[in-house]
Every structure is written in structure tokens, then in C-alpha cells.
Protein backbone atom coordinates (compact mmCIF):
# COMPACT_ATOMS: atom_id res chain seq x y z
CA UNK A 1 -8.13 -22.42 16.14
CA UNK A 2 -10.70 -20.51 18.67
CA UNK A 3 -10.87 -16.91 18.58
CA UNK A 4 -11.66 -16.79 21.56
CA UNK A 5 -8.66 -17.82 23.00
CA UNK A 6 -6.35 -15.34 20.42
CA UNK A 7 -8.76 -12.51 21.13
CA UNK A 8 -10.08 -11.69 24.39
CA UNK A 9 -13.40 -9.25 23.83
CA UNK A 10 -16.36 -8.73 26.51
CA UNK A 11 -18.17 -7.30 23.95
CA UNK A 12 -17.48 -9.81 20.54
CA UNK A 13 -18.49 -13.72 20.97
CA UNK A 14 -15.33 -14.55 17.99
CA UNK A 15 -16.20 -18.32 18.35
CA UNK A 16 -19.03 -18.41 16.13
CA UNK A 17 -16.81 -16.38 13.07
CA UNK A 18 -14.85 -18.63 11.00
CA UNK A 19 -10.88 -17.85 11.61
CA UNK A 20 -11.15 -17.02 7.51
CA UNK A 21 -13.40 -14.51 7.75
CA UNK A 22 -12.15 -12.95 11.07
CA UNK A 23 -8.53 -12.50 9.54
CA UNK A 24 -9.99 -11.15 5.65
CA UNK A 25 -12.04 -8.85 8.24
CA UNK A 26 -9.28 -7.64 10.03
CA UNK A 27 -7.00 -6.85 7.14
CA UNK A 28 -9.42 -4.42 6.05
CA UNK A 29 -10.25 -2.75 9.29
CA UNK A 30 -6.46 -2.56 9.49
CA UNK A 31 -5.65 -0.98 6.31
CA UNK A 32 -8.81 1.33 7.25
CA UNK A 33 -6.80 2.22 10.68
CA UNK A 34 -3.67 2.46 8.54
CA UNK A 35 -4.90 4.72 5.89
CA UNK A 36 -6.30 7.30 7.86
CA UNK A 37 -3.27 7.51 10.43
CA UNK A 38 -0.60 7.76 7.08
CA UNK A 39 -3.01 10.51 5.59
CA UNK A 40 -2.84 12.23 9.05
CA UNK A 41 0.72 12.13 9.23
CA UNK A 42 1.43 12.74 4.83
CA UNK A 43 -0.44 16.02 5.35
CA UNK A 44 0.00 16.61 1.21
CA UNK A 45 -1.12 13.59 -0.38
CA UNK A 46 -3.12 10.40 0.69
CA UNK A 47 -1.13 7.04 1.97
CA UNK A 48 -3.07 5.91 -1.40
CA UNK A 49 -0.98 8.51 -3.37
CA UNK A 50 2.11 7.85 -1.05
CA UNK A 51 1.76 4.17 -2.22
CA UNK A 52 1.79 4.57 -5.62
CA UNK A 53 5.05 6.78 -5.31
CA UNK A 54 6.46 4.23 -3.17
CA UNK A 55 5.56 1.34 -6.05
CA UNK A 56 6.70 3.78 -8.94
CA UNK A 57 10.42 4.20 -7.36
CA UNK A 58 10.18 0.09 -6.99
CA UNK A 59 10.26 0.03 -10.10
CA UNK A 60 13.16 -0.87 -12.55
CA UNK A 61 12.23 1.44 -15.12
CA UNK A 62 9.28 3.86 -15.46
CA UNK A 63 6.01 1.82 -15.38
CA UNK A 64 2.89 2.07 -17.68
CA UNK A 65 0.06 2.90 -16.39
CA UNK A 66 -1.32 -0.79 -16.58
CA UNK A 67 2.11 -1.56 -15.48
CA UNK A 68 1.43 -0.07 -12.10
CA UNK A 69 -2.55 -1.23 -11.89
CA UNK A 70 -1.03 -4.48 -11.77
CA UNK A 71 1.16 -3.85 -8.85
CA UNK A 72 -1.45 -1.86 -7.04
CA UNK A 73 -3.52 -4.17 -7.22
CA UNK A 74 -6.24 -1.82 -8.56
CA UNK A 75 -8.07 -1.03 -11.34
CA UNK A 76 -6.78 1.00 -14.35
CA UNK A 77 -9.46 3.91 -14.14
CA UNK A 78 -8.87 4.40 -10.17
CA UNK A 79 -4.69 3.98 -10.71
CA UNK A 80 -5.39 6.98 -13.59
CA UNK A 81 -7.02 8.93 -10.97
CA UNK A 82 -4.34 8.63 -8.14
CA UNK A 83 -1.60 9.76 -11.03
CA UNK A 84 -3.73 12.65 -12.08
CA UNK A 85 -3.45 13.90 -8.98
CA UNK A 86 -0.17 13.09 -8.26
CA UNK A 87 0.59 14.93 -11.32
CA UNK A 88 -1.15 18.49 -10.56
CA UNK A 89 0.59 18.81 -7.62
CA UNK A 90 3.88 17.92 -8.83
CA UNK A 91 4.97 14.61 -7.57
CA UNK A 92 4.61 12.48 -11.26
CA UNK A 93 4.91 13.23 -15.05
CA UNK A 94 4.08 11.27 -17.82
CA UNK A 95 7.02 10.56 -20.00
CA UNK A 96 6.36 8.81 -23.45
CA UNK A 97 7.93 5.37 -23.78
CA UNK A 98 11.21 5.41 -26.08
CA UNK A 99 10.84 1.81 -27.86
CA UNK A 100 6.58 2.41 -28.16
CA UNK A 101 5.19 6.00 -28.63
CA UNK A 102 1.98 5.17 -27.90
CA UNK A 103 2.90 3.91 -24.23
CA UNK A 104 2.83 6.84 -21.44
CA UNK A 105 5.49 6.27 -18.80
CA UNK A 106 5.25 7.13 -15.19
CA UNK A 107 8.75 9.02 -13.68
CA UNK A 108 8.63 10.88 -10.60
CA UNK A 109 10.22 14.34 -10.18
CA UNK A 110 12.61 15.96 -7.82
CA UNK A 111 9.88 17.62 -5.90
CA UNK A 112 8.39 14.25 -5.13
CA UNK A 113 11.70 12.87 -4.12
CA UNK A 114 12.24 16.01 -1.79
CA UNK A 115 8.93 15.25 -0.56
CA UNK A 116 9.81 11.43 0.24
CA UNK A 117 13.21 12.37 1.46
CA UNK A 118 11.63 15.05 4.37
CA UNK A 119 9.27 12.45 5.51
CA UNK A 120 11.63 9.39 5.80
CA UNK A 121 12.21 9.90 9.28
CA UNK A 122 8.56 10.05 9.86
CA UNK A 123 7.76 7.00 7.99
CA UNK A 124 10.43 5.10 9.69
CA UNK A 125 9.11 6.16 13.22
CA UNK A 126 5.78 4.42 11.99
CA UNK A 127 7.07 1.61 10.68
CA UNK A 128 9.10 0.37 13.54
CA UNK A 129 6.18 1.84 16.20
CA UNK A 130 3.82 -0.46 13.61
CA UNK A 131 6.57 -3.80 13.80
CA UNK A 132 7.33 -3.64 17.39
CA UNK A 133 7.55 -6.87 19.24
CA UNK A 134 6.94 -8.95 15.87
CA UNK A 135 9.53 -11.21 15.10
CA UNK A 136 10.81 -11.49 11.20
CA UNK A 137 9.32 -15.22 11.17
CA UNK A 138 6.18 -13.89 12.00
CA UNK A 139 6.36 -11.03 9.54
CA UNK A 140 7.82 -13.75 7.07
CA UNK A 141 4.65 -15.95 7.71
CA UNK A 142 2.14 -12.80 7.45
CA UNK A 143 3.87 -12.23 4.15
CA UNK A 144 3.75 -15.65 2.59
CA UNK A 145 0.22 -16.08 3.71
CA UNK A 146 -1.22 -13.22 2.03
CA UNK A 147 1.07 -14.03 -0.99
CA UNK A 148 -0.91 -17.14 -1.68
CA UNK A 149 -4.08 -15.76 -0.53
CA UNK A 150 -3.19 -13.06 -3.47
CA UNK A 151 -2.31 -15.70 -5.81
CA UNK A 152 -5.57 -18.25 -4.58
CA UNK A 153 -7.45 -14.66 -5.85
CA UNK A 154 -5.81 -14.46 -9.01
């Protein structure tokens, strides 16, 4: 594929960037663009923090801390630091784990679910602003692409 012809820019020659590198490159300016627009619009915690809330709830029962690293995709130290924070201002608590005491369980509280509740609509809004005009075999595609890519990693 030519770059050139996907992306017209007067001010980027894309045909000398491999299609590999071009997409890895614009997954991360995206999530850059991404992060800072959800932080913008969260007001009380980062899209970071949001994300870990969001990945919590996923859950089927409280997660671990490792648990959670593993589905964030991030290490245990920076996942620690997200929950701290989370914690202080109300959104998380650390629970201890029923069948092993010396396993700390994540739960959210009923402030944090407030907090997700009042900003559904918002999230919503910038979801379907974010997905419009992109078909679900497209979004299917994007998804099974990065899946492997994420597994290729692993």
C-alpha cells in the first residue's frame, strides 16, 4: 500500500515510511489526541484514571492489583499509582480478598459510580462523534488487527 495515496499531505512525503511504522505511529499520536481531549472533558480524574475504572467495572469480580496490570496493559508500579489516586479522591478502595488474605482487591464505590453515571451522556457524545462514518467491519478489522499485533507483542 502507498501512503501517499491513503494520506494526502503537502507537507509529509508518507512514501518513504513503511505502512508499519506509519500505523504504530499513528496509534500513539492518536491516543496522545485522545488523552488530552478525555482529560479535558473528565475535569476530575485523567482518561488514564477513567480507564482503569472503566476496566475495574469489566470485571467479574474485584481484580488484584496484578489482575488489572494485566488488562491495562501496564506495569504494576504505574497501575499502583493510578489506584492511589483513584483512592484519595474517592473513586476505589482496597478490599482484602476472602479465599487469600494476603491479596488486596480493587471495588469501586458509589461516589465513583455517581461519577460515571453523570458523565455517560458525555462519554457517549464522544464516542459516537469519535465512530462516525466507520462501519462495524471496519471497527471489527481495527480490532482484530491490534489484537494480534497485542498478541505478536506478547
Amino acid at each position: 500500500m502507498q501512503l501517499n495515496e491513503v494520506i494526502k499531505s503537502d507537507k509529509v512525503d508518507f512514501s518513504q515510511i513503511p505502512a508499519e511504522y506509519f500505523l504504530l505511529g499513528l496509534m500513539s499520536a492518536f491516543e496522545n489526541r485522545f488523552q488530552t481531549i478525555a482529560d479535558n472533558v473528565m475535569k476530575e480524574i485523567s482518561w488514564k484514571q477513567f480507564f482503569a475504572i472503566i476496566c475495574i467495572t469489566m470485571c467479574k469480580e474485584p481484580p488484584t492489583i496484578n489482575e488489572l496490570s494485566e488488562i491495562l496493559g501496564s506495569s504494576h508500579q504505574n497501575v499502583k499509582q493510578i489506584l492511589l489516586k483513584l483512592e484519595k479522591k474517592g473513586f476505589i478502595k482496597f478490599e482484602e480478598d476472602k479465599n487469600d488474605k494476603r491479596k488486596q482487591r480493587i471495588a469501586v464505590t458509589k461516589k465513583c459510580l455517581k461519577f460515571c453515571e453523570k458523565n455517560n451522556e458525555s462519554s457517549v457524545q464522544i464516542m459516537q462523534k469519535m465512530f462516525a462514518g466507520i462501519s462495524e467491519k471496519d471497527i471489527s478489522t481495527t480490532i482484530k488487527t491490534i489484537i494480534r499485533m497485542d498478541e505478536n507483542l506478547k
